[in-house]
Protein backbone atom coordinates (compact mmCIF):
# COMPACT_ATOMS: atom_id res chain seq x y z
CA UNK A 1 81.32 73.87 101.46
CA UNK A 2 78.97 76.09 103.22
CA UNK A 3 77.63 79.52 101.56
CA UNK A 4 79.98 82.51 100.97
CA UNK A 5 77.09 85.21 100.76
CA UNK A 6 73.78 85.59 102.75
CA UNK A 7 70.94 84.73 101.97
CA UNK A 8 70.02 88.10 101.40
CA UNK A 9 72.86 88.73 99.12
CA UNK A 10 71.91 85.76 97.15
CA UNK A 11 68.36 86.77 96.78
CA UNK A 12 69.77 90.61 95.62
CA UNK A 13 71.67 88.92 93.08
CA UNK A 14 68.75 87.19 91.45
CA UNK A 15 66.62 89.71 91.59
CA UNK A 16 69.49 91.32 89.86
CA UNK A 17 70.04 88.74 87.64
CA UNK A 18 66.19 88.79 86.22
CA UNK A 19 66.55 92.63 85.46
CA UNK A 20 69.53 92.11 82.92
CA UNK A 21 68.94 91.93 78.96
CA UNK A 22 72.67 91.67 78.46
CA UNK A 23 74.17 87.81 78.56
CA UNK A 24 77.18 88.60 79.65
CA UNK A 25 76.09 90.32 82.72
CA UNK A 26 73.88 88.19 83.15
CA UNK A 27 76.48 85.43 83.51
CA UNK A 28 78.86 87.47 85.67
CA UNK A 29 75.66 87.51 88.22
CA UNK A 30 74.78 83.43 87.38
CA UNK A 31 78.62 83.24 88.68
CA UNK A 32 78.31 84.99 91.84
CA UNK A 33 75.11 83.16 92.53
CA UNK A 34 76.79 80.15 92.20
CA UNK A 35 79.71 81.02 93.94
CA UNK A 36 77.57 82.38 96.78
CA UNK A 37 76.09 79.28 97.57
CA UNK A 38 79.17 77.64 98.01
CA UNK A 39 79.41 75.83 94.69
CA UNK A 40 82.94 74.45 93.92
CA UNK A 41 84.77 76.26 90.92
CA UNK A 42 85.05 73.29 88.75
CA UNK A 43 81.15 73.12 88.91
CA UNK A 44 80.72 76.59 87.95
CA UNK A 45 82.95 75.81 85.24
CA UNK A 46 80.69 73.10 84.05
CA UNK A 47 77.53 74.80 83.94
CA UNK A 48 78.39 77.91 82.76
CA UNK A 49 81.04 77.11 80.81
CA UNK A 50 83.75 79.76 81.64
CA UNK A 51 87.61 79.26 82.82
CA UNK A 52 88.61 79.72 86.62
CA UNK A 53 90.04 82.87 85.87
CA UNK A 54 86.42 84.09 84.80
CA UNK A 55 85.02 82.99 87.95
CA UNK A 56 88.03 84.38 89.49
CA UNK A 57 87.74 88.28 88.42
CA UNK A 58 84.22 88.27 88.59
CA UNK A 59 84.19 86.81 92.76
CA UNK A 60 87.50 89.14 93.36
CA UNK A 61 85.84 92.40 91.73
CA UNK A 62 82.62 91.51 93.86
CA UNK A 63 84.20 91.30 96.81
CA UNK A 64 86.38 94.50 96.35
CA UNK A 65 84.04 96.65 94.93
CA UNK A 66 80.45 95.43 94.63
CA UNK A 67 77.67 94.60 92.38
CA UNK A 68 78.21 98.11 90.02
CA UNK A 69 81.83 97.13 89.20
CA UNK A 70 80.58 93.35 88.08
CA UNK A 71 78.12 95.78 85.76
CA UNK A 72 80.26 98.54 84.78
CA UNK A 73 80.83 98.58 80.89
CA UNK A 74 84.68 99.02 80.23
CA UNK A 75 84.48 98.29 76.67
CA UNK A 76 86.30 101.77 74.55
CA UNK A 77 85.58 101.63 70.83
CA UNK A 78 87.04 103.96 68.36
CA UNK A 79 86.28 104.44 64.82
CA UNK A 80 89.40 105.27 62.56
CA UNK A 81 91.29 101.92 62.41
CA UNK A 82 92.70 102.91 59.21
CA UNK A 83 95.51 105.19 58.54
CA UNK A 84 94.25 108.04 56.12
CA UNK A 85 97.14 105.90 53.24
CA UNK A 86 95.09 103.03 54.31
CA UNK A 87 91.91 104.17 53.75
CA UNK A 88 93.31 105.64 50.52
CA UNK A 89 94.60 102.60 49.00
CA UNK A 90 91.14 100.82 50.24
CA UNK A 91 88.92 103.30 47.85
């Protein structure tokens, strides 16, 4: 299969992809790399061992919205997991 992105868009995305500390983003942007050059999903399966619905969201979100909402942090921590009786009966 022939590449899905230029190669512009490839070279963007490793540029990209040398800039990140975090793994996980990094491997979002390892993904569209591979993706991009017209690798087959089982392969990108094999080498970076994720599902096909991992390669899936990260190529549909790319397409849709871009590079920023591959990056965008969703994660929403809280701190009081605990009931206040919880806590209670914990001390």
């Amino acid at each position: 299969m022939g590449k899905r992105l230029s190669d512009k868009e490839i070279q963007n995305l490793i540029y990209i992809h040398k800039s990140l500390k975090n793994k996980r983003d990094a491997d979002k942007v390892k993904c569209l790399v591979l993706w991009g050059k017209g690798w087959e999903w089982e392969r990108i399966q094999e080498a970076l061992l994720v599902s096909e619905r991992y390669i899936s969201d990260v190529t549909s979100k790319y397409k849709e919205k871009g590079i920023e909402e591959i990056l965008k942090n969703n994660f929403k921590g809280h701190n009081n997991k605990m009931t206040k009786e919880q806590e209670t009966e914990f001390l």
